[in-house]
N, C-alpha and C. Protein backbone atom coordinates (compact mmCIF):
# COMPACT_ATOMS: atom_id res chain seq x y z
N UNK A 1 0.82 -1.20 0.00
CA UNK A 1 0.00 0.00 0.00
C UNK A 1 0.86 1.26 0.00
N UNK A 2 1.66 1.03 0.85
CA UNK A 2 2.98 2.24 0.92
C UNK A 2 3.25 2.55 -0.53
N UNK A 3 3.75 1.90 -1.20
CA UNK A 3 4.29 1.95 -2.79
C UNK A 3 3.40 2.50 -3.66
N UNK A 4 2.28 2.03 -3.24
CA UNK A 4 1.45 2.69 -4.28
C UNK A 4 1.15 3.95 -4.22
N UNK A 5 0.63 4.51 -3.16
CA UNK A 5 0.52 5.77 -2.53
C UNK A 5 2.06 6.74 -2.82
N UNK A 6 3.26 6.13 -2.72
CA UNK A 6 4.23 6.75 -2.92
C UNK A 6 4.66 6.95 -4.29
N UNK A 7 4.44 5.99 -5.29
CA UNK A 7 4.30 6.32 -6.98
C UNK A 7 2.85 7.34 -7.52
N UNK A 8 2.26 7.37 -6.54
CA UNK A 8 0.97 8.54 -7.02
C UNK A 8 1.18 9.58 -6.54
N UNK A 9 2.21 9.68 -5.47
CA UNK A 9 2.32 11.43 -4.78
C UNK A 9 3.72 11.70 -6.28
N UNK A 10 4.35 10.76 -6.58
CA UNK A 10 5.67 11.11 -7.44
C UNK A 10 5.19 11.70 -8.95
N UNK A 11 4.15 10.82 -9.05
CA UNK A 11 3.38 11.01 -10.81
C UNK A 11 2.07 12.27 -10.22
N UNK A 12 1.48 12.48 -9.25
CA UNK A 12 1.07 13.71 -9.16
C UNK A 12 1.69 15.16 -8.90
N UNK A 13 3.05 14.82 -8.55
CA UNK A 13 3.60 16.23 -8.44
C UNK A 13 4.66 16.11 -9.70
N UNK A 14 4.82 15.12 -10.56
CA UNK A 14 5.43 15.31 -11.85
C UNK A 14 4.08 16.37 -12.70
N UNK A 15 3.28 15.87 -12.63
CA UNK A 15 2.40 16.56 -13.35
C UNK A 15 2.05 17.83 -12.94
N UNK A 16 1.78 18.04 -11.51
CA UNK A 16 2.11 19.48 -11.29
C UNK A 16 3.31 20.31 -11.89
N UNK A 17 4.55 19.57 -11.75
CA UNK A 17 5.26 20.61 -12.23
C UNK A 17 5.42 20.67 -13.78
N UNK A 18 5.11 19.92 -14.12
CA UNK A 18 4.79 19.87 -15.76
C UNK A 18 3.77 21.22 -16.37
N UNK A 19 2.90 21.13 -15.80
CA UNK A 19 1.63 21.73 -15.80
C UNK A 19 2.29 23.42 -15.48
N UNK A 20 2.89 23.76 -14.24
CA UNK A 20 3.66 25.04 -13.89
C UNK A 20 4.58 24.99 -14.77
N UNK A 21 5.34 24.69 -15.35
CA UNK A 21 6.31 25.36 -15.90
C UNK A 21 6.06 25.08 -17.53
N UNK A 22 4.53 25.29 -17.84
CA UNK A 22 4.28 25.72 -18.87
C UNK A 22 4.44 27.30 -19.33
N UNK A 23 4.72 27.48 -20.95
CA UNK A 23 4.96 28.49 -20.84
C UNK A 23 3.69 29.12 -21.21
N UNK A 24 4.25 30.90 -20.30
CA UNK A 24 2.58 31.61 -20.97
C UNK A 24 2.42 32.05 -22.31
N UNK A 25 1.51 32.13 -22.80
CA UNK A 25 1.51 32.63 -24.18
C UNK A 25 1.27 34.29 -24.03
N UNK A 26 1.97 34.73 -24.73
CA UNK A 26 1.74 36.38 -25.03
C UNK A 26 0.57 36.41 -25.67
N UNK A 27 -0.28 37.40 -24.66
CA UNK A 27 -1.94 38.32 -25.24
C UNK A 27 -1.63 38.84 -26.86
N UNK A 28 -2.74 38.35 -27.70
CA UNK A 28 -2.38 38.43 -29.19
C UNK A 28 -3.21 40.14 -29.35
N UNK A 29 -3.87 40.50 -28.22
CA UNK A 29 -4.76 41.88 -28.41
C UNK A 29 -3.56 42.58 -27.57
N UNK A 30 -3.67 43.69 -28.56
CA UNK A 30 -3.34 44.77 -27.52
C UNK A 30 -3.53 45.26 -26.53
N UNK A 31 -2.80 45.94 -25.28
CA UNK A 31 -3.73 46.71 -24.45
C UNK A 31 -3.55 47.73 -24.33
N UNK A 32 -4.30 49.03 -23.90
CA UNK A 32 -3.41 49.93 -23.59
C UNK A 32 -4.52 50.84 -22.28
N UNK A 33 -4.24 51.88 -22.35
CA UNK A 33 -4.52 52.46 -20.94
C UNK A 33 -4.83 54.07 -21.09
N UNK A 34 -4.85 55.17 -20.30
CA UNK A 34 -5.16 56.57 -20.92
C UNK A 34 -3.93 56.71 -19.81
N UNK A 35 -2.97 57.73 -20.17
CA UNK A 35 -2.13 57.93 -19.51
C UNK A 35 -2.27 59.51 -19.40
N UNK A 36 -3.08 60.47 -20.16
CA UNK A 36 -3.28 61.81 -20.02
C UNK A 36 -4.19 62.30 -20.99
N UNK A 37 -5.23 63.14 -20.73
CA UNK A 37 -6.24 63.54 -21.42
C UNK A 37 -5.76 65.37 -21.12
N UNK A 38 -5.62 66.27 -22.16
CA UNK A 38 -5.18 67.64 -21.51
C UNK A 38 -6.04 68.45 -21.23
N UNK A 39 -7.43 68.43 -21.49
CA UNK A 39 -8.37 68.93 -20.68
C UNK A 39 -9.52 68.26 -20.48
N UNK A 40 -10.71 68.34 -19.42
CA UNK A 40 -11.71 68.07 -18.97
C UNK A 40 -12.44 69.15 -19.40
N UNK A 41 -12.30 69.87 -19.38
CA UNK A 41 -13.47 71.05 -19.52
C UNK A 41 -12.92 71.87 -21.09
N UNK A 42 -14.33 71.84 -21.36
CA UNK A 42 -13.69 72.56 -23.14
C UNK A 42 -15.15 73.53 -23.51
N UNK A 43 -14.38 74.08 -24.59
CA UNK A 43 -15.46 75.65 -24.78
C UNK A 43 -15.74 74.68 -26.76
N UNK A 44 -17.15 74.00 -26.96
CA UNK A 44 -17.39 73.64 -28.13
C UNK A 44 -16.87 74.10 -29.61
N UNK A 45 -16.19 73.29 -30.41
CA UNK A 45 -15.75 73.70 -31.31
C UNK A 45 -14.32 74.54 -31.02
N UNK A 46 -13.69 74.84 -29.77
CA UNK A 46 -12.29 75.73 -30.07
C UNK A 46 -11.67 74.44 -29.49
N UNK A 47 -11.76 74.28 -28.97
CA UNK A 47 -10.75 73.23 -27.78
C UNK A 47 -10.43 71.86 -28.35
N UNK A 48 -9.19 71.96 -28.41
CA UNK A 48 -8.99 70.43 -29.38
C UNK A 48 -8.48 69.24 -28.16
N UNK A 49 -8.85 68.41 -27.50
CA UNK A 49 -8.46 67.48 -26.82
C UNK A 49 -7.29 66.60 -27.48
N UNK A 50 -6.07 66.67 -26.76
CA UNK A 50 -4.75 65.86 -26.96
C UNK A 50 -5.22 64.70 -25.89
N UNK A 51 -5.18 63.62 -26.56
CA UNK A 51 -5.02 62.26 -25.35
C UNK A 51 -3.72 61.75 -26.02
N UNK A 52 -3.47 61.07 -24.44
CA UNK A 52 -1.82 59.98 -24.32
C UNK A 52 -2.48 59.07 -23.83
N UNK A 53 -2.72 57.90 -25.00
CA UNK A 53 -2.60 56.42 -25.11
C UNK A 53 -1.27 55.67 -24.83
N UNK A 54 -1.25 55.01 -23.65
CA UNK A 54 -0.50 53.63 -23.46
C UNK A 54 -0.37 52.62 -24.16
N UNK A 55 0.04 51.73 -24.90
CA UNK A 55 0.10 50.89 -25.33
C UNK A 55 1.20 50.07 -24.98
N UNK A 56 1.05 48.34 -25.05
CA UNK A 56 1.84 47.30 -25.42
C UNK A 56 1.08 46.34 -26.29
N UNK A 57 1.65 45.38 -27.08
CA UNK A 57 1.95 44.59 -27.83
C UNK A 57 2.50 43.57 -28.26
N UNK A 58 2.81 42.56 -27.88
CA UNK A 58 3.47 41.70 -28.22
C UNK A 58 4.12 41.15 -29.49
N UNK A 59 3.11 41.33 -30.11
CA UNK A 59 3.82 41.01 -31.71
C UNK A 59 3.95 42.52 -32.65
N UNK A 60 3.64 43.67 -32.14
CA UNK A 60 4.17 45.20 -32.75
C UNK A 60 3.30 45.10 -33.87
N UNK A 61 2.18 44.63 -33.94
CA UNK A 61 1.58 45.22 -35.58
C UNK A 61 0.18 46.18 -35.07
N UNK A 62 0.79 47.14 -34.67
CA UNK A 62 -0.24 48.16 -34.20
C UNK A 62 0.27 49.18 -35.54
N UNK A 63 -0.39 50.26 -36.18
CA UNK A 63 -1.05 51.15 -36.88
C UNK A 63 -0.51 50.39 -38.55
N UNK A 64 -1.28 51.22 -39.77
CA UNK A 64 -0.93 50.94 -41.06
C UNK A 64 -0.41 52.03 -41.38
N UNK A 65 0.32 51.81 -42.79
CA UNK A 65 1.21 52.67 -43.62
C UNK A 65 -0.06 53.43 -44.39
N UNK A 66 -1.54 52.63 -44.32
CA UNK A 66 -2.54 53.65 -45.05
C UNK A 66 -3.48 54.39 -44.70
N UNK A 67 -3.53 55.45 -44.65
CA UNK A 67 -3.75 56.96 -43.73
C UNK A 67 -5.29 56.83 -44.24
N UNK A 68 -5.75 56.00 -44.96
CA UNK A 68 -7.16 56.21 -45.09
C UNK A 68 -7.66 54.57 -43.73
N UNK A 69 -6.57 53.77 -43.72
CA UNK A 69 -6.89 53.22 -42.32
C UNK A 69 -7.04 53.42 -41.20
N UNK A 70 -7.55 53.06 -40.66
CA UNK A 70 -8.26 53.65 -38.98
C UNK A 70 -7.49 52.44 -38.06
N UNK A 71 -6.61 52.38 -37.20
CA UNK A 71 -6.62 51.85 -35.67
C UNK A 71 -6.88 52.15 -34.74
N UNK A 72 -7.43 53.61 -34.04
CA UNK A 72 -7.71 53.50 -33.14
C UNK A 72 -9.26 54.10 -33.36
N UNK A 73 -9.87 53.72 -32.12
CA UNK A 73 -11.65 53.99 -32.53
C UNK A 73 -11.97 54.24 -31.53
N UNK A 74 -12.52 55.64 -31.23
CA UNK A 74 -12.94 56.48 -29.56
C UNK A 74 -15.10 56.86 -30.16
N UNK A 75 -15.42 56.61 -28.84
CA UNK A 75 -16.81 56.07 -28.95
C UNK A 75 -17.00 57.28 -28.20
N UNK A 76 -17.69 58.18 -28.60
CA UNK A 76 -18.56 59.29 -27.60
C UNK A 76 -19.46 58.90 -27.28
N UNK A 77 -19.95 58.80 -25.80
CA UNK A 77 -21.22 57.97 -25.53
C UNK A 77 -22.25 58.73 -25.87
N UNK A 78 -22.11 60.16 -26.35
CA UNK A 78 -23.57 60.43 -26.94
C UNK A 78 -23.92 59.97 -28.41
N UNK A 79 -23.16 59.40 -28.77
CA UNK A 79 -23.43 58.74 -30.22
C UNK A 79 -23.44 57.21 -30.65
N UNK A 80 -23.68 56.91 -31.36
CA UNK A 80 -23.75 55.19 -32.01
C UNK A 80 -22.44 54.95 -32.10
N UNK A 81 -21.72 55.81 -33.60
CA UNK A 81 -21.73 55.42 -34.54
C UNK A 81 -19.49 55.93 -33.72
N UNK A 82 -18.64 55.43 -33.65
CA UNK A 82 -17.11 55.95 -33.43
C UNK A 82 -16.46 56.13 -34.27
N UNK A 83 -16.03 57.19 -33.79
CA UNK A 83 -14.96 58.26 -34.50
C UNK A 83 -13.68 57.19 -34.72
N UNK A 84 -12.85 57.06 -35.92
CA UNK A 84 -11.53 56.50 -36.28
C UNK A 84 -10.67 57.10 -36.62
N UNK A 85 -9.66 56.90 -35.76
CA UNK A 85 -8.30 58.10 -36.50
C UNK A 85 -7.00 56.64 -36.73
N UNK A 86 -6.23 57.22 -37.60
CA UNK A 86 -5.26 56.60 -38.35
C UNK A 86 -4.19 56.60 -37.07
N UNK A 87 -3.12 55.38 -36.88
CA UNK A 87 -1.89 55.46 -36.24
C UNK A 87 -1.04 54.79 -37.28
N UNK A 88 0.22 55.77 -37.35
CA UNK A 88 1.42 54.77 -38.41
C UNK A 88 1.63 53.64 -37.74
N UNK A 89 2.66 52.91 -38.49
CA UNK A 89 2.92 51.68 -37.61
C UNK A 89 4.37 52.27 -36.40
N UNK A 90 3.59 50.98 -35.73
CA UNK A 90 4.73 51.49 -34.32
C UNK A 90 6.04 50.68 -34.44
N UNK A 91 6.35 49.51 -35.32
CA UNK A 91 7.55 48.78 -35.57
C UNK A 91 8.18 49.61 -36.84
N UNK A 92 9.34 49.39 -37.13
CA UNK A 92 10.37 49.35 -38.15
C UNK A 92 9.93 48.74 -39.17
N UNK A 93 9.67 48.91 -40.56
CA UNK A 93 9.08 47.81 -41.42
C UNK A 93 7.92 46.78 -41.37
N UNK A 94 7.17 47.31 -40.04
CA UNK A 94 6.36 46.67 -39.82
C UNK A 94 6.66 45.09 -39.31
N UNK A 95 7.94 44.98 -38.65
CA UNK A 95 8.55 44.07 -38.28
C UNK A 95 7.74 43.53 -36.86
N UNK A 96 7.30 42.32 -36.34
CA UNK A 96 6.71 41.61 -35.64
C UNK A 96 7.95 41.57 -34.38
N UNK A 97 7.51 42.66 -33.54
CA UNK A 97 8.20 42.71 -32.28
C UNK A 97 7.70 43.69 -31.12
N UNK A 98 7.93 42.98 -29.84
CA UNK A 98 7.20 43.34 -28.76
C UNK A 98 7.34 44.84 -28.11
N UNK A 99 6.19 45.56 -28.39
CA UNK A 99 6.10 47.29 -28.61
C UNK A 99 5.60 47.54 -27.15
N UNK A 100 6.16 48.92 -26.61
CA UNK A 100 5.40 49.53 -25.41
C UNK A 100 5.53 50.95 -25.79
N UNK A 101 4.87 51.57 -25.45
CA UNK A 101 5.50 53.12 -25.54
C UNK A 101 3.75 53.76 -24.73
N UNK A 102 3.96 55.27 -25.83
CA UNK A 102 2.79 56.03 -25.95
C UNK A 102 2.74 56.52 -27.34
N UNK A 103 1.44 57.15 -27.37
CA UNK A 103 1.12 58.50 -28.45
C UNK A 103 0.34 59.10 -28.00
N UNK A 104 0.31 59.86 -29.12
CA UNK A 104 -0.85 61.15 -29.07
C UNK A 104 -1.75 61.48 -30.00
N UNK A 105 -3.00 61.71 -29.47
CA UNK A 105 -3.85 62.00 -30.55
C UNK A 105 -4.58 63.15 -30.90
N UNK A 106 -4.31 63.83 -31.44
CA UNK A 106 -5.42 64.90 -30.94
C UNK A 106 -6.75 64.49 -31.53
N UNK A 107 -8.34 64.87 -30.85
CA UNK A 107 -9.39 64.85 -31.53
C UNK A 107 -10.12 65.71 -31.90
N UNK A 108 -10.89 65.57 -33.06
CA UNK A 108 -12.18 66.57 -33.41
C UNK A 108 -12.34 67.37 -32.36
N UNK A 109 -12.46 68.54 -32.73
CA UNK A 109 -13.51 69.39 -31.61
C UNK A 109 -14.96 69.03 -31.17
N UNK A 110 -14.91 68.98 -30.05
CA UNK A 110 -16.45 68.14 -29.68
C UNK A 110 -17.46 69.69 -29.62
N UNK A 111 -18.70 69.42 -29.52
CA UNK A 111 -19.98 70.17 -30.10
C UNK A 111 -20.97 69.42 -29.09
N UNK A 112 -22.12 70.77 -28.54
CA UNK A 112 -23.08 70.53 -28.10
C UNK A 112 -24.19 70.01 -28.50
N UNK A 113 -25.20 69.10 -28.81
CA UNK A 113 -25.74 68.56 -29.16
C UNK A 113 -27.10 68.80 -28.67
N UNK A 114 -27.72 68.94 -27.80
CA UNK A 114 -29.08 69.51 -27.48
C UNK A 114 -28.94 71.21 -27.58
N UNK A 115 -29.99 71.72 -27.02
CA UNK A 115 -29.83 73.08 -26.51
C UNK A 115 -29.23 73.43 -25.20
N UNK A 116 -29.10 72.65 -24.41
CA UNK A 116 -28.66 73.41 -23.42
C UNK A 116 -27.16 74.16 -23.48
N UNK A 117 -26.37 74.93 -22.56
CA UNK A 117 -25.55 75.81 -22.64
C UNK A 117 -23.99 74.97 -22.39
N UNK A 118 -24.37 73.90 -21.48
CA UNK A 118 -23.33 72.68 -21.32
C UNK A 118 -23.84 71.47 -21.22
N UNK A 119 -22.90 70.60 -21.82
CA UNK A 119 -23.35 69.05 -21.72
C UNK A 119 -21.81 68.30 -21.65
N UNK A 120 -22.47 66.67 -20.71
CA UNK A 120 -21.01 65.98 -20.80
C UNK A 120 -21.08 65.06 -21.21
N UNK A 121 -19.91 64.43 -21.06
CA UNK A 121 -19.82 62.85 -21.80
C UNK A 121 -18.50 62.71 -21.49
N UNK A 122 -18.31 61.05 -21.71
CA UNK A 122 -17.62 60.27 -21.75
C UNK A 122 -17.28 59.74 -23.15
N UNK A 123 -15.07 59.64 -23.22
CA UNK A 123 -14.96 58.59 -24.41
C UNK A 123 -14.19 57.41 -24.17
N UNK A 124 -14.81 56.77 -25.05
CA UNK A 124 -14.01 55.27 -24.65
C UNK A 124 -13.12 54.83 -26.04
N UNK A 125 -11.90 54.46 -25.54
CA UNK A 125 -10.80 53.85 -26.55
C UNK A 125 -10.65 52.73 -26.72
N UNK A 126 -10.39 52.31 -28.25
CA UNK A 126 -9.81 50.75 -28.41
C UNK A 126 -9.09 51.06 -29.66
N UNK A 127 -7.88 50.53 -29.31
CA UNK A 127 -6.77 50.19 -30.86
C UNK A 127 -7.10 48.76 -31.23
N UNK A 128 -7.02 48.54 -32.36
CA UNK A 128 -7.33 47.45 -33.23
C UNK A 128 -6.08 47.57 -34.21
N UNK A 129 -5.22 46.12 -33.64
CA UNK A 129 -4.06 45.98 -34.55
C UNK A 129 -4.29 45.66 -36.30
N UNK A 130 -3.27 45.27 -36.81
CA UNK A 130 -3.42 44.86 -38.68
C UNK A 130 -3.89 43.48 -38.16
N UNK A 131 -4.03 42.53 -36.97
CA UNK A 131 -4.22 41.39 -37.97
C UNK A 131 -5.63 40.83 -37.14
N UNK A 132 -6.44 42.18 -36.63
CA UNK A 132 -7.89 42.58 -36.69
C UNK A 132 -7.94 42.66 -34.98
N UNK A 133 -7.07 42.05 -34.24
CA UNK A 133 -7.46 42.17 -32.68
C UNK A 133 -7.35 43.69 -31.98
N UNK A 134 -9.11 43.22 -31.00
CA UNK A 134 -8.80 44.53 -30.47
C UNK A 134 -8.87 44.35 -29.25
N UNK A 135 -8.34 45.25 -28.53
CA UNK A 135 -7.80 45.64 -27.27
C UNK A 135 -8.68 45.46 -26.78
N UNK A 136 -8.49 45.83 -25.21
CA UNK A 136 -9.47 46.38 -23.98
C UNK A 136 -9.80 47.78 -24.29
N UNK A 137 -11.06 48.06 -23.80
CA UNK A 137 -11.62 49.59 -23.84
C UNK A 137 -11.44 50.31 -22.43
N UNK A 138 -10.87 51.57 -22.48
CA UNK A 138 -10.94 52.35 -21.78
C UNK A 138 -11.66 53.70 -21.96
N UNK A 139 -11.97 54.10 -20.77
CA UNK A 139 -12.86 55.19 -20.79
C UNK A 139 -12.36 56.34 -20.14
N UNK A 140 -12.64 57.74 -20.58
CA UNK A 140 -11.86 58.53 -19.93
C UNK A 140 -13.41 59.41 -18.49
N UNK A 141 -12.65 59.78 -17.85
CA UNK A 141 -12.95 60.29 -16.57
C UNK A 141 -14.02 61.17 -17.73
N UNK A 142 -15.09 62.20 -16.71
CA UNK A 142 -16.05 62.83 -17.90
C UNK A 142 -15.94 64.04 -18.03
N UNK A 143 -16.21 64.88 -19.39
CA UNK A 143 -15.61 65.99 -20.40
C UNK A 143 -16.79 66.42 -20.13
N UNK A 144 -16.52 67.98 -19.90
CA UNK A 144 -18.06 69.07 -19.93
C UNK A 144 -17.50 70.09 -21.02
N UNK A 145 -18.07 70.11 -21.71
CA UNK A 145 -18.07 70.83 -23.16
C UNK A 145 -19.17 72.21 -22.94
N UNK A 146 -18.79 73.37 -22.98
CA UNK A 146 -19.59 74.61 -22.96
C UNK A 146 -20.13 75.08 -24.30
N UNK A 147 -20.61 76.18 -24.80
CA UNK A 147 -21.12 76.42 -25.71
C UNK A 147 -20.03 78.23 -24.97
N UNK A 148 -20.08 78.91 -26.68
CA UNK A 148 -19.00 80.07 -25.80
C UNK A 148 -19.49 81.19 -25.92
């Protein structure tokens, strides 16, 4: 009985460590994060919002060489339909290698949409690499837009 019990603790912790010292696979989506938005409060139509996107990557095929392509896509929650702006690529030749950094974006001037004199909202980000994966969404803290 001893023996047996002692070849099943040996073949159960072989397999534990088999099992641990698998390797992890690198996230094939991007992620990234808001690392700075330069204002909260804006006067409609003058105020151009700069955001600093975080990003990493594992395999570096974040933005295209074609400026009529869109990677990153910010969702105003007063609307359906998200805004797409172009990012170049963040590798050398578009070479498949593991990217971190930032950028910057600036956006459209945002606009009041009912009548009233101020209104707010929230935007939310996602980059979508070339070989279609997209990130996690982030949302930025909330924007009050005036009329001037």
């Amino acid at each position: 009985m001893k023996k047996k019990t002692k070849f099943s603790v040996v073949v159960l912790s072989s397999f534990l460590i088999f099992i641990g010292c698998k390797k992890d696979e690198a996230p094939v989506a991007p992620v990234i994060s808001i690392e700075n938005i330069s204002e909260y409060s804006i006067t409609e139509y003058n105020n151009a919002i700069v955001v600093t996107i975080q990003y990493e990557d594992h395999q570096g095929d974040i933005g295209t060489t074609d400026p009529d392509e869109h990677s990153l896509f910010i969702t105003d929650e007063r609307f359906v339909e998200q805004d797409g702006y172009h990012i170049d690529p963040l590798t050398p030749n578009l070479q498949a290698l593991h990217v971190r950094g930032t950028f910057q974006v600036t956006l459209r001037p945002l606009f009041i949409m009912q009548n009233d004199s101020i209104e707010t909202t929230h935007l939310t980000f996602e980059l979508r690499d070339r070989a279609g994966h997209t990130s996690n969404q982030v949302t930025s803290d909330e924007i009050t837009i005036a009329r001037d």
